[in-house]
PDB file of N, CA and C in Angstrom:
ATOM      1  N   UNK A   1     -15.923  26.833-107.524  1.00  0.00           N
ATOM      2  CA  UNK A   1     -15.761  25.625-106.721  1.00  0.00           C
ATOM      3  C   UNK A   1     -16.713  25.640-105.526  1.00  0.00           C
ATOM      4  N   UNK A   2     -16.918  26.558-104.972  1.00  0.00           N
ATOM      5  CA  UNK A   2     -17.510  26.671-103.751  1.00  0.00           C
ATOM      6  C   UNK A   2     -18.954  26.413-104.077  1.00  0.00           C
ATOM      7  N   UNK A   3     -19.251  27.234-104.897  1.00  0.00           N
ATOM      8  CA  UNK A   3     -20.950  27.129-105.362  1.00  0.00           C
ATOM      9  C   UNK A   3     -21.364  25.316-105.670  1.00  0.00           C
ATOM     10  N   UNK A   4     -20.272  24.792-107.022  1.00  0.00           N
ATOM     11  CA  UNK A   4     -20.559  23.595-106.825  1.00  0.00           C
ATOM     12  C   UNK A   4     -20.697  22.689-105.448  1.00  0.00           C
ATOM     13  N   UNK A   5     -19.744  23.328-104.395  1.00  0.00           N
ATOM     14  CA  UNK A   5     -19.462  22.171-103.101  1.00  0.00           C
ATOM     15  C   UNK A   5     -21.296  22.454-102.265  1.00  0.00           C
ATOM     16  N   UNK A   6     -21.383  23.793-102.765  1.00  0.00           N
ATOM     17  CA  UNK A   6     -23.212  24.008-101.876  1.00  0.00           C
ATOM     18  C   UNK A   6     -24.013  23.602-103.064  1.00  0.00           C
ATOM     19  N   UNK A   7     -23.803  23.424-103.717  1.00  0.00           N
ATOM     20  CA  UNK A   7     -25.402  22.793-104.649  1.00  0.00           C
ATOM     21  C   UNK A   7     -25.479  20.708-104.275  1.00  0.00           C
ATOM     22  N   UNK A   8     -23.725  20.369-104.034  1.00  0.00           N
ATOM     23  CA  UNK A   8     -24.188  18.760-103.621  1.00  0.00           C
ATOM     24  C   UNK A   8     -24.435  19.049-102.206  1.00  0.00           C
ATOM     25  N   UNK A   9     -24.275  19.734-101.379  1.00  0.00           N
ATOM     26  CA  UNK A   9     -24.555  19.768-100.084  1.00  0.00           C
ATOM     27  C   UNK A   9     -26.286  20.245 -99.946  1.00  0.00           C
ATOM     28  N   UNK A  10     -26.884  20.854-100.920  1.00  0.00           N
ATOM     29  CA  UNK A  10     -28.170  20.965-100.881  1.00  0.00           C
ATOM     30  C   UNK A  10     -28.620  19.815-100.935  1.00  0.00           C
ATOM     31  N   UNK A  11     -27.997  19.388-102.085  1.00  0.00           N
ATOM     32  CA  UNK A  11     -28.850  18.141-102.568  1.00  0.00           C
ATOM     33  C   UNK A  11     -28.946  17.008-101.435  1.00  0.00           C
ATOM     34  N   UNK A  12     -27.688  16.650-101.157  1.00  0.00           N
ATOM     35  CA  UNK A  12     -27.505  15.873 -99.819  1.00  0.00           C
ATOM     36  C   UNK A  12     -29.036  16.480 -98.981  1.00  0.00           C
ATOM     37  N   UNK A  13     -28.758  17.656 -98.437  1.00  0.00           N
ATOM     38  CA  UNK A  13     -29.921  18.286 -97.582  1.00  0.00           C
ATOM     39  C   UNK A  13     -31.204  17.697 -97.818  1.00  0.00           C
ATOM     40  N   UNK A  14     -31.623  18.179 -98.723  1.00  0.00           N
ATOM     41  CA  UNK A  14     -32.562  17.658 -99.617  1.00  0.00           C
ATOM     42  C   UNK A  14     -33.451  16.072 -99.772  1.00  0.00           C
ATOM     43  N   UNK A  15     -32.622  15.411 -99.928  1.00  0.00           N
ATOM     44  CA  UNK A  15     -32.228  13.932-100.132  1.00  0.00           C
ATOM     45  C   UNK A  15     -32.944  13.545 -98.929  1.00  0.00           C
ATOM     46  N   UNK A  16     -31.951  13.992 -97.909  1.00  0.00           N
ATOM     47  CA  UNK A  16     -31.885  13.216 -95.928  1.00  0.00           C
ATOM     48  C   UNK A  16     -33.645  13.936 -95.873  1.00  0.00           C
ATOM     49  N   UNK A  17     -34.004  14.852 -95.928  1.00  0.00           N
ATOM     50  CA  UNK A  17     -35.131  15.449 -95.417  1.00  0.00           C
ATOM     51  C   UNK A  17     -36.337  14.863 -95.789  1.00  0.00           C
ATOM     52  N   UNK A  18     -36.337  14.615 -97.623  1.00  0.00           N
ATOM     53  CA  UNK A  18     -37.470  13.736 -98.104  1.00  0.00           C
ATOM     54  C   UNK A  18     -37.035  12.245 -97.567  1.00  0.00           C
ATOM     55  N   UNK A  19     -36.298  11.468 -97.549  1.00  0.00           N
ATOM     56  CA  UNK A  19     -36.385  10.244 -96.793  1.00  0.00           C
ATOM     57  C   UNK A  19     -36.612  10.617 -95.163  1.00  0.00           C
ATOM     58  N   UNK A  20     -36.284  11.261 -94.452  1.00  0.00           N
ATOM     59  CA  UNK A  20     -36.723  11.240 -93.284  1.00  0.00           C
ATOM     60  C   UNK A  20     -38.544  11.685 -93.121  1.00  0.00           C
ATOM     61  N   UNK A  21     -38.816  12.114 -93.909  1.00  0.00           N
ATOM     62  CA  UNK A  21     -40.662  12.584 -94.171  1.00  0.00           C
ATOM     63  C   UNK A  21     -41.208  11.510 -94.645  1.00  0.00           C
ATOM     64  N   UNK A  22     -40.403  10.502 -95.308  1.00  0.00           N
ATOM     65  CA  UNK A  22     -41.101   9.786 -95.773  1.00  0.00           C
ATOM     66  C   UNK A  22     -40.929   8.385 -94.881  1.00  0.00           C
ATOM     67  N   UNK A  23     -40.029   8.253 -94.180  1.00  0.00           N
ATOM     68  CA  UNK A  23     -39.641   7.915 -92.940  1.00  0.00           C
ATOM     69  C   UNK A  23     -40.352   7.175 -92.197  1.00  0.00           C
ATOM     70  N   UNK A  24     -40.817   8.864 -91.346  1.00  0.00           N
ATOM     71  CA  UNK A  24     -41.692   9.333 -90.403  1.00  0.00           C
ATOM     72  C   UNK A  24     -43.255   8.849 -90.966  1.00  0.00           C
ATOM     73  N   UNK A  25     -43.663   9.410 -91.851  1.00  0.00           N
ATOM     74  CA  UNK A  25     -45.030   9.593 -92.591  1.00  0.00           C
ATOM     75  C   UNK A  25     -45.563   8.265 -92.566  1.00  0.00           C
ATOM     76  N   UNK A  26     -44.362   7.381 -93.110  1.00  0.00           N
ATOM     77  CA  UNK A  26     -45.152   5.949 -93.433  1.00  0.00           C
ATOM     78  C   UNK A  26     -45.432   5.304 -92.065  1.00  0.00           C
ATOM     79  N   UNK A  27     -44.233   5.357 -91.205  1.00  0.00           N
ATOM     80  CA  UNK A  27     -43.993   4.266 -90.226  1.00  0.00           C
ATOM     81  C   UNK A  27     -45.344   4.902 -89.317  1.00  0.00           C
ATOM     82  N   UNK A  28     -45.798   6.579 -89.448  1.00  0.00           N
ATOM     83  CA  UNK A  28     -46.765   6.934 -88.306  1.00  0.00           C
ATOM     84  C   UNK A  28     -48.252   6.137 -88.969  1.00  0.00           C
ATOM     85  N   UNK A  29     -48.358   6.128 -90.110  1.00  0.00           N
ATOM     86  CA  UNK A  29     -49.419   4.917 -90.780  1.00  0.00           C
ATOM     87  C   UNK A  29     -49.449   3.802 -90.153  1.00  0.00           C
ATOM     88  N   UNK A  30     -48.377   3.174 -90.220  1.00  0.00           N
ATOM     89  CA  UNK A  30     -48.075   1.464 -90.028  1.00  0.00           C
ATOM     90  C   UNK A  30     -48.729   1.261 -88.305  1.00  0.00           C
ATOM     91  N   UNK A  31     -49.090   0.442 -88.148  1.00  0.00           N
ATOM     92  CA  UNK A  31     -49.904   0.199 -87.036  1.00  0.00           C
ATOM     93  C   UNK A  31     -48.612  -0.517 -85.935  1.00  0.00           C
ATOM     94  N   UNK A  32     -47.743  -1.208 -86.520  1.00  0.00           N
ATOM     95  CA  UNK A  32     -46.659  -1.826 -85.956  1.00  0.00           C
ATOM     96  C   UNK A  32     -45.858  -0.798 -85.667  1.00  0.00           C
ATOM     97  N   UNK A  33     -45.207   0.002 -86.405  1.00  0.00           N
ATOM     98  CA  UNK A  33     -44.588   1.224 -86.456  1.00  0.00           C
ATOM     99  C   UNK A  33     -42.657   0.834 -86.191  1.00  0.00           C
ATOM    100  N   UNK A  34     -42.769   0.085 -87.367  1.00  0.00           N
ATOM    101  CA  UNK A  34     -41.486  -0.710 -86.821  1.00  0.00           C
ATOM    102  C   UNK A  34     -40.687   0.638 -87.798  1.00  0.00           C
ATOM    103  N   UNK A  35     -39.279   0.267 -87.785  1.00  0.00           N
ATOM    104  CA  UNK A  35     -38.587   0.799 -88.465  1.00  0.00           C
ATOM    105  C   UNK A  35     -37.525   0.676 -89.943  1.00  0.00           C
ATOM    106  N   UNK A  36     -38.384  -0.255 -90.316  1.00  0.00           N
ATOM    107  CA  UNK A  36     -37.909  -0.252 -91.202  1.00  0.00           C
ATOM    108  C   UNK A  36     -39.169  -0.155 -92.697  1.00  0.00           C
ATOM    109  N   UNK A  37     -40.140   0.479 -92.049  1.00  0.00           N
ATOM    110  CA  UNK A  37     -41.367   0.637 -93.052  1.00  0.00           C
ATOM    111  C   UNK A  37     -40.865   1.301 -94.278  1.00  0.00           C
ATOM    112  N   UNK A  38     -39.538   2.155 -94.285  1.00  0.00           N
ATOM    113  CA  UNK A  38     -39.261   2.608 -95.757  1.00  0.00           C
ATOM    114  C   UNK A  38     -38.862   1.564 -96.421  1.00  0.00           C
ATOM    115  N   UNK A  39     -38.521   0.344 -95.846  1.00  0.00           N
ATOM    116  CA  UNK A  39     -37.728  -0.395 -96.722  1.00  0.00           C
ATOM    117  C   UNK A  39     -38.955  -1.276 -97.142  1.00  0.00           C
ATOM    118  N   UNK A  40     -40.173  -1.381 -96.395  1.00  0.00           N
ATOM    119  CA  UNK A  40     -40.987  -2.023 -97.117  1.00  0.00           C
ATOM    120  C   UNK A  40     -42.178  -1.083 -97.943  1.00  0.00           C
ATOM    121  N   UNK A  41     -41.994   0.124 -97.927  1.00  0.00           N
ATOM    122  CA  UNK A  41     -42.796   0.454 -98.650  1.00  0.00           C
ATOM    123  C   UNK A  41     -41.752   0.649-100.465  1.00  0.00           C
ATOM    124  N   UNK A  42     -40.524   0.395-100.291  1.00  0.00           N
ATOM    125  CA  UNK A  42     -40.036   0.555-101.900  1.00  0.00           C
ATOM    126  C   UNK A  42     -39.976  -0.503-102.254  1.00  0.00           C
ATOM    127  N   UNK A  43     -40.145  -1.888-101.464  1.00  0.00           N
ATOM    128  CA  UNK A  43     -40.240  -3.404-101.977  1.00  0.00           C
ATOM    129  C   UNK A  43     -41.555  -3.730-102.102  1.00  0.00           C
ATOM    130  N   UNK A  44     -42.757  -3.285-101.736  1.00  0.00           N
ATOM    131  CA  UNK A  44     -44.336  -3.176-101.447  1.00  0.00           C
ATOM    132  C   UNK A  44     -44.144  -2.874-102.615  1.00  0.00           C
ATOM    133  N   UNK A  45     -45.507  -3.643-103.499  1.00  0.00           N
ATOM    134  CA  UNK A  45     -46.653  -3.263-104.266  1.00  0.00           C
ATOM    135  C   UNK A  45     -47.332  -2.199-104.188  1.00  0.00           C
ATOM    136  N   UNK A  46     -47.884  -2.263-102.626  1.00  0.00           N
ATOM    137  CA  UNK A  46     -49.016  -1.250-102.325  1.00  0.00           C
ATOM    138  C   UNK A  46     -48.644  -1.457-100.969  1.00  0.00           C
ATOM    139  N   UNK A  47     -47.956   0.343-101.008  1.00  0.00           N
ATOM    140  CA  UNK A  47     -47.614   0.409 -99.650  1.00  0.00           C
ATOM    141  C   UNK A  47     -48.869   1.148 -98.910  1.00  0.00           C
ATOM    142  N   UNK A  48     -50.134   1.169 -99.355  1.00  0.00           N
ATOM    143  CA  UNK A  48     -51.157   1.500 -98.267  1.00  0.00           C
ATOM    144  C   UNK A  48     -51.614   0.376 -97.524  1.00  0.00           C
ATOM    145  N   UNK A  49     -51.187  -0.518 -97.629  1.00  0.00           N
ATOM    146  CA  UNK A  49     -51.427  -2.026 -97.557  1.00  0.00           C
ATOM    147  C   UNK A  49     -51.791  -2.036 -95.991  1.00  0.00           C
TER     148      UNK A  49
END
């Protein structure tokens, strides 16, 4: 039981860390630097845009 309760808690870990990098990464691109650049880079075509 325990092992399962730390492998979703990795994953969770995991999860929060690549969205926060990817977060960070895009919005430091974006010239506006608003906050919600993740949400337009998964609705974007071309999020180098």
């Amino acid at each position: 039981m325990a092992n399962k309760l730390l492998s979703i808690i990795q994953s969770i870990a995991i999860l929060l860390t690549g969205v926060l990098v990817f977060e960070f990464g895009y919005s430091g691109s974006h010239p506006n630097g608003d906050d919600f650049g993740i949400t337009e880079a998964i609705f974007s075509d071309s999020p180098t845009e």
